[in-house]
N, C-alpha and C. Protein backbone atom coordinates (compact mmCIF):
# COMPACT_ATOMS: atom_id res chain seq x y z
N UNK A 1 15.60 -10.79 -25.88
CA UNK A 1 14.58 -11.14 -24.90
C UNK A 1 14.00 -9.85 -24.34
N UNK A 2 12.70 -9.84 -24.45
CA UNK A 2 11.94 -8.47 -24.11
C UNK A 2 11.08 -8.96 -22.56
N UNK A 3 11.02 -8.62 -21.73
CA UNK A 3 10.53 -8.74 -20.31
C UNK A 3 9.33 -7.91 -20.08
N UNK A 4 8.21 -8.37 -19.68
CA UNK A 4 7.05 -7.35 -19.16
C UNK A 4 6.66 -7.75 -18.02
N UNK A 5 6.00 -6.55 -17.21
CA UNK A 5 5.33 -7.22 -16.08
C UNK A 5 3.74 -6.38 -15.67
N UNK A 6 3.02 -7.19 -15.65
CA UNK A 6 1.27 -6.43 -15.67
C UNK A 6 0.34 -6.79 -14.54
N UNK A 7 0.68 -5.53 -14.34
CA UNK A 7 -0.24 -5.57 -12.79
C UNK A 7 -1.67 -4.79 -12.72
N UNK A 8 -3.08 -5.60 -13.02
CA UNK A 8 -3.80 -4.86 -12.89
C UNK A 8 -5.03 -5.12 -11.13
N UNK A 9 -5.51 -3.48 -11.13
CA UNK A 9 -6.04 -3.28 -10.28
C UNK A 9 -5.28 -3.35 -8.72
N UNK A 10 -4.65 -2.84 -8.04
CA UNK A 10 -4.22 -3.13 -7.02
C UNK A 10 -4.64 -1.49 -6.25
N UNK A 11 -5.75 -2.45 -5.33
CA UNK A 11 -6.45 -1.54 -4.25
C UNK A 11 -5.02 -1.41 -3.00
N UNK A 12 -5.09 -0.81 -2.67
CA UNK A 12 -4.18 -0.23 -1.25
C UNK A 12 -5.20 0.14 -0.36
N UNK A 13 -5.24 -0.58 1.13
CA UNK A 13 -5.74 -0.13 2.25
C UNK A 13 -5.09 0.45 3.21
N UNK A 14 -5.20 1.38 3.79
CA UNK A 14 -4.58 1.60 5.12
C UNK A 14 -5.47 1.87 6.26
N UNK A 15 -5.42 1.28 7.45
CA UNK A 15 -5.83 1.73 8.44
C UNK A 15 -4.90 2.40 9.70
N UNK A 16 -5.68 3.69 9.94
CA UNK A 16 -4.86 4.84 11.25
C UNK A 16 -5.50 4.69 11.58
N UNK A 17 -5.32 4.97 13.46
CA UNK A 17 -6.08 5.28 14.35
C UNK A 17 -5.15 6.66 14.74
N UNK A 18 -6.01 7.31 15.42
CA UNK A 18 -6.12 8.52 15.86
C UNK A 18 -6.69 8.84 17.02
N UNK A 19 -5.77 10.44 18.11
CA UNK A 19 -6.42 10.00 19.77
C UNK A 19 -7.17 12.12 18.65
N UNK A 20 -8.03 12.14 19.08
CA UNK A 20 -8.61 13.46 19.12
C UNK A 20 -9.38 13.89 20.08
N UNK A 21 -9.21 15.42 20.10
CA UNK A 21 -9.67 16.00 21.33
C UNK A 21 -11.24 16.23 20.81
N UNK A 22 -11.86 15.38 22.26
CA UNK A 22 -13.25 15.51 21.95
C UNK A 22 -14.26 16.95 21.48
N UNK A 23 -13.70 18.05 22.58
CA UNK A 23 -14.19 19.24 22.08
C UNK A 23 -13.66 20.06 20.50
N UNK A 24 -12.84 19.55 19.90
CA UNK A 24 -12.73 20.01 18.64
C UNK A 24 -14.03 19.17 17.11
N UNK A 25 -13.99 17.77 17.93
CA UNK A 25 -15.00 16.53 17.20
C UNK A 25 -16.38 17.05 17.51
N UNK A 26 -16.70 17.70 18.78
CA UNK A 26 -18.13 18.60 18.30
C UNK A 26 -18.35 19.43 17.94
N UNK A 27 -17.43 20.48 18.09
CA UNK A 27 -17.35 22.06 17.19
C UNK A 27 -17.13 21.95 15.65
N UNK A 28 -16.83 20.78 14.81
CA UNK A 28 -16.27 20.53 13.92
C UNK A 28 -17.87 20.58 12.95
N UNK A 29 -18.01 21.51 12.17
CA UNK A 29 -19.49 22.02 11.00
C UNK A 29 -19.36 20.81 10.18
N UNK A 30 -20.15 20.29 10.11
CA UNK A 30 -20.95 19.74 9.25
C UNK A 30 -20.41 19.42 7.74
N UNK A 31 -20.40 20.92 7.30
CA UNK A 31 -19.69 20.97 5.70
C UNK A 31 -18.08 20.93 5.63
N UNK A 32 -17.46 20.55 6.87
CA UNK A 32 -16.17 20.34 6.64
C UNK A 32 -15.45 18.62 7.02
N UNK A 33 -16.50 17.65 7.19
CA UNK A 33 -16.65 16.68 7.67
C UNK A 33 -15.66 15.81 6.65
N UNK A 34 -15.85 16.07 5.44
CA UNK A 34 -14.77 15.20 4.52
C UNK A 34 -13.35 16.05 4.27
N UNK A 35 -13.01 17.09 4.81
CA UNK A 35 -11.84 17.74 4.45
C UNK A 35 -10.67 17.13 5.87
N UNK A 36 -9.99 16.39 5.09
CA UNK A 36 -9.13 15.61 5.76
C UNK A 36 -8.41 16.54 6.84
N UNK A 37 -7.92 17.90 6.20
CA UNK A 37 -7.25 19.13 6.88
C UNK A 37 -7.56 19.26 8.10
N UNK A 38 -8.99 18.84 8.15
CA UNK A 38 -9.59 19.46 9.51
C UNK A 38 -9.87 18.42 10.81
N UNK A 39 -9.71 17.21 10.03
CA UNK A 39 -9.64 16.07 10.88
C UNK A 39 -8.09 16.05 11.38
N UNK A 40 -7.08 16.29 10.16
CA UNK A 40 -5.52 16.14 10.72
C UNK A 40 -5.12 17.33 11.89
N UNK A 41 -5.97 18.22 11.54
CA UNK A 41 -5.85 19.21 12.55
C UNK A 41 -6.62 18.81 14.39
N UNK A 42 -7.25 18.12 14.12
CA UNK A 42 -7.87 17.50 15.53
C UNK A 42 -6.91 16.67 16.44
N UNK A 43 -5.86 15.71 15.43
CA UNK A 43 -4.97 15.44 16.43
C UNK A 43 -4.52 15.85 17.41
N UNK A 44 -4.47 15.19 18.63
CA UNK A 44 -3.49 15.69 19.78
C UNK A 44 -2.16 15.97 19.05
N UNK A 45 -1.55 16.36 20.06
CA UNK A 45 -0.13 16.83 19.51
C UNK A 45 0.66 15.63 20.51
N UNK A 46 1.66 15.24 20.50
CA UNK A 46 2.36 14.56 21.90
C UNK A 46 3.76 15.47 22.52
N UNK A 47 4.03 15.04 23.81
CA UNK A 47 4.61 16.13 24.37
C UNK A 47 6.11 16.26 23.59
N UNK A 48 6.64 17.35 23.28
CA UNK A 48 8.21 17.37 22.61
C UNK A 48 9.09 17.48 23.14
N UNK A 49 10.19 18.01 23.48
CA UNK A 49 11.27 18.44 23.81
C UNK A 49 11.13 19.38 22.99
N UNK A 50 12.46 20.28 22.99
CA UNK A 50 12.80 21.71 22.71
C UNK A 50 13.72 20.89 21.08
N UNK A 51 14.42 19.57 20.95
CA UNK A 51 14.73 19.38 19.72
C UNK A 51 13.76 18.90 18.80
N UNK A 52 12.87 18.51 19.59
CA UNK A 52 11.38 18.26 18.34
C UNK A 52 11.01 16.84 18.88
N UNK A 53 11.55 16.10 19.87
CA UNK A 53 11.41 14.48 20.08
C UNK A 53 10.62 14.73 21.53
N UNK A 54 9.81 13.06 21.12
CA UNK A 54 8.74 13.08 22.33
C UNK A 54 9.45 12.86 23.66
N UNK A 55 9.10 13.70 24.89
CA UNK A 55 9.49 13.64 26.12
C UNK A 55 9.71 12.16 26.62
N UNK A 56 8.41 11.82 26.29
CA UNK A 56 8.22 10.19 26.96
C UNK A 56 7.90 9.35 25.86
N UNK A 57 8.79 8.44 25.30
CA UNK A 57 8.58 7.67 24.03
C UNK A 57 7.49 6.25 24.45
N UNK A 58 7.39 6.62 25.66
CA UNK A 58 5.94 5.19 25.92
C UNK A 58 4.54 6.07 26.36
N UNK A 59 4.55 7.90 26.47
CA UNK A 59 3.38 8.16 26.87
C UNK A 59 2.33 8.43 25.87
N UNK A 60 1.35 8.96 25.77
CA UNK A 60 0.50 8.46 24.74
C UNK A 60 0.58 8.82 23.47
N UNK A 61 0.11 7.50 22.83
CA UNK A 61 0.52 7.27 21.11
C UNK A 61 -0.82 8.41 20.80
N UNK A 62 -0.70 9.38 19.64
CA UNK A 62 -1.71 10.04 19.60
C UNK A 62 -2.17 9.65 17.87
N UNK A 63 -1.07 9.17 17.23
CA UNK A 63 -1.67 8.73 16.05
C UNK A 63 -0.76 7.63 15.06
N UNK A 64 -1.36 6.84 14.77
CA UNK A 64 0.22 5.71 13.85
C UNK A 64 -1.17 5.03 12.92
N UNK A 65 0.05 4.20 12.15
CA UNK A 65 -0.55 3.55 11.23
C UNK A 65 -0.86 1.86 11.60
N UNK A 66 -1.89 1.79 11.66
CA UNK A 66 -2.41 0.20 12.42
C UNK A 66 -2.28 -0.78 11.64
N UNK A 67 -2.67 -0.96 9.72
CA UNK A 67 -2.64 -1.60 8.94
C UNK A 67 -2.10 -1.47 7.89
N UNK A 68 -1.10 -1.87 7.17
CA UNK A 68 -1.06 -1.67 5.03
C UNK A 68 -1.50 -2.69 4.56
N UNK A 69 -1.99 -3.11 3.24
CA UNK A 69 -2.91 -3.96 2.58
C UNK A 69 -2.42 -3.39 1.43
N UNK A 70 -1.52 -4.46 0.49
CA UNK A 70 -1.81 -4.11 -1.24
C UNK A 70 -2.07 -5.61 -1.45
N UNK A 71 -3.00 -5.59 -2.43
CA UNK A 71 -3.60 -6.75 -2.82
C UNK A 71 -3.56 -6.96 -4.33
N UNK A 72 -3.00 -7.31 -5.53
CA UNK A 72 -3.08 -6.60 -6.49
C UNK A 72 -3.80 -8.12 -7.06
N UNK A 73 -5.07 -7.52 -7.97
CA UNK A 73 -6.20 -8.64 -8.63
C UNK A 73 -5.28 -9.76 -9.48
N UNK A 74 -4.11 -9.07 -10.36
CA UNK A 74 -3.89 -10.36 -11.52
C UNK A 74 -2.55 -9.54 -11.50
N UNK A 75 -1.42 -10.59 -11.73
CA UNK A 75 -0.23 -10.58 -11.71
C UNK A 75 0.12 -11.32 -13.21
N UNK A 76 0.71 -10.14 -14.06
CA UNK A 76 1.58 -11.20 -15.30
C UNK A 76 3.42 -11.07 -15.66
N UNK A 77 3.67 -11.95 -16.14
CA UNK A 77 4.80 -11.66 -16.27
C UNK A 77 4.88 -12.46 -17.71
N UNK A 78 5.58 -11.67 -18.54
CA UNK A 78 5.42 -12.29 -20.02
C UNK A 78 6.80 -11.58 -20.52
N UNK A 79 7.68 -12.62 -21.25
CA UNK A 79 8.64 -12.85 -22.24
C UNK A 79 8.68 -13.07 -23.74
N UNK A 80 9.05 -12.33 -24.53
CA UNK A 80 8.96 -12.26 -25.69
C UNK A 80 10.37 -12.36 -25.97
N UNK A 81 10.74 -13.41 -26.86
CA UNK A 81 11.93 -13.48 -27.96
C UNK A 81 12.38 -12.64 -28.97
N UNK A 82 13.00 -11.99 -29.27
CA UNK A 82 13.61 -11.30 -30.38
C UNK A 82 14.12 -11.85 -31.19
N UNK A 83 15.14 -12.54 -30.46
CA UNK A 83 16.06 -13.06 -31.61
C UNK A 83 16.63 -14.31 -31.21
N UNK A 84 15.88 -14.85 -30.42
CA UNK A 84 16.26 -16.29 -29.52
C UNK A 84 16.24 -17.59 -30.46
N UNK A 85 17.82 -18.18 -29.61
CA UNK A 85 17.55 -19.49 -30.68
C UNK A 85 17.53 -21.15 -30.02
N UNK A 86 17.48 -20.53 -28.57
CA UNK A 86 17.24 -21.51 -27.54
C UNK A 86 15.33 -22.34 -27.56
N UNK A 87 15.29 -23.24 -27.91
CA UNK A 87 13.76 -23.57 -27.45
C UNK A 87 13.08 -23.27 -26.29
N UNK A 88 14.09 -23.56 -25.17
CA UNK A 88 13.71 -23.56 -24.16
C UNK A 88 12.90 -21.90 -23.80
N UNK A 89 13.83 -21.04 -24.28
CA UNK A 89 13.59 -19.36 -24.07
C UNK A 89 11.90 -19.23 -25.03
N UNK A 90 11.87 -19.66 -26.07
CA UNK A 90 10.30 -19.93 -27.19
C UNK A 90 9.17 -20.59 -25.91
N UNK A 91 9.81 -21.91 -25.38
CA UNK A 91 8.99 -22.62 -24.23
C UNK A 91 8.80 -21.46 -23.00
N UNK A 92 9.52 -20.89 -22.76
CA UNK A 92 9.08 -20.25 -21.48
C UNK A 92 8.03 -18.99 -21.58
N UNK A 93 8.13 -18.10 -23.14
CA UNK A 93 7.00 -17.81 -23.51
C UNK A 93 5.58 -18.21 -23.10
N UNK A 94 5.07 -19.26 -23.60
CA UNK A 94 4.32 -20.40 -23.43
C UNK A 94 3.62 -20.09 -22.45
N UNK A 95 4.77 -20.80 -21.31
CA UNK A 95 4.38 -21.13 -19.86
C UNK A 95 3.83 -20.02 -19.64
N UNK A 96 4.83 -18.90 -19.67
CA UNK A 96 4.48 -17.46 -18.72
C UNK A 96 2.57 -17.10 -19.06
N UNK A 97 2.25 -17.49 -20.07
CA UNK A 97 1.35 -17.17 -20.69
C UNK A 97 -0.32 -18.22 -20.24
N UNK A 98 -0.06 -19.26 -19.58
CA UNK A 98 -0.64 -20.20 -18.82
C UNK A 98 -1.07 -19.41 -17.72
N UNK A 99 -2.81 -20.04 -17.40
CA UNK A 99 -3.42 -19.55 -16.46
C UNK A 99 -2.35 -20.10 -15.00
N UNK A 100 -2.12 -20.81 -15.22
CA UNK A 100 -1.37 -21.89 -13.16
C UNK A 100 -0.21 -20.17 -13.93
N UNK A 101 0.55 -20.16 -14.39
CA UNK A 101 1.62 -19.33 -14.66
C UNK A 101 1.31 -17.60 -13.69
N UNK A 102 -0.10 -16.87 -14.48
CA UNK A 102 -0.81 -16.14 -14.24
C UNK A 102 -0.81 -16.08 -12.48
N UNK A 103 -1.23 -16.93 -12.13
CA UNK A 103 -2.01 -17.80 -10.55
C UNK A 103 -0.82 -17.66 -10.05
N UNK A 104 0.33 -17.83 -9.91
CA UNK A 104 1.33 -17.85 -9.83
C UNK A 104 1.85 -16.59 -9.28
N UNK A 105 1.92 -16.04 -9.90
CA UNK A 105 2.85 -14.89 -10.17
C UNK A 105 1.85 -13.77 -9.72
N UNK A 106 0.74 -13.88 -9.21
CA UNK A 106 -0.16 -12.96 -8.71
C UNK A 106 0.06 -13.28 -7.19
N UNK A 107 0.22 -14.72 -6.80
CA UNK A 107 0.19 -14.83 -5.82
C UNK A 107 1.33 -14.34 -4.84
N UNK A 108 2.30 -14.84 -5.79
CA UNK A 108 3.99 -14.30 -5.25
C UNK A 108 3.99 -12.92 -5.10
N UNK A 109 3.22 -11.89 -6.14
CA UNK A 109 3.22 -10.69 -6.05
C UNK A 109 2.39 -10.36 -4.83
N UNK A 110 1.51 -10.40 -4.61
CA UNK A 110 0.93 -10.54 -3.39
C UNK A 110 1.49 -10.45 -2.42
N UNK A 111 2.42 -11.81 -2.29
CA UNK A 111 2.87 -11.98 -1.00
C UNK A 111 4.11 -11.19 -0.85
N UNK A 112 4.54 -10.46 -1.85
CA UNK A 112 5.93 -9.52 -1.74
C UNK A 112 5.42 -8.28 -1.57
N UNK A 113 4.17 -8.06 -1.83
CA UNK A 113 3.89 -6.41 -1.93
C UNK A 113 3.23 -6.29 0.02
């Protein structure tokens, strides 16, 4: 019994928010507007301690992750026999291979990813 599993297209979203200091967001040129470096560099910092941990773990959030999103288009899962002498294992071929099967197994993937 040989096992596959085919996952095509799966976009990943994420949404951050971010607190930035306004006077760095207007000094910030023009031609550096897509270099992520310079946006990660705009972050506030939040206050530390001397071991590296925030002073006040409720004072302000300066940056986190708001959303994840994987969505993946088509989910397969397909079985191939080698040397099988069960019908049932020939039948499940079949199935796996059925659009509801397909529909299926995209959806579950979905909902696990």
């Amino acid at each position: 019994m040989q096992l596959g599993l085919e996952i095509d297209a799966v976009p990943i979203l994420a949404s951050f928010m971010a607190m930035i200091r306004e006077e760095s967001l207007l000094k910030l040129p023009l031609k550096y507007i897509l270099n992520y470096n310079c946006w990660v560099g705009m972050i506030d910092a939040p206050d530390l301690n001397s071991q590296g941990i925030r002073v006040e773990p409720d004072s302000k959030v300066t940056a986190g992750l708001e959303g994840f999103s994987i969505d993946a288009k088509k989910v397969k899962i397909s079985a191939t026999c080698l040397e099988c002498t069960s019908p049932g294992m020939i039948d499940l071929h079949n199935i796996l291979e059925t659009d509801a099967a397909i529909d299926d197994a995209t959806s579950t993937g979905n909902t696990v990813l």
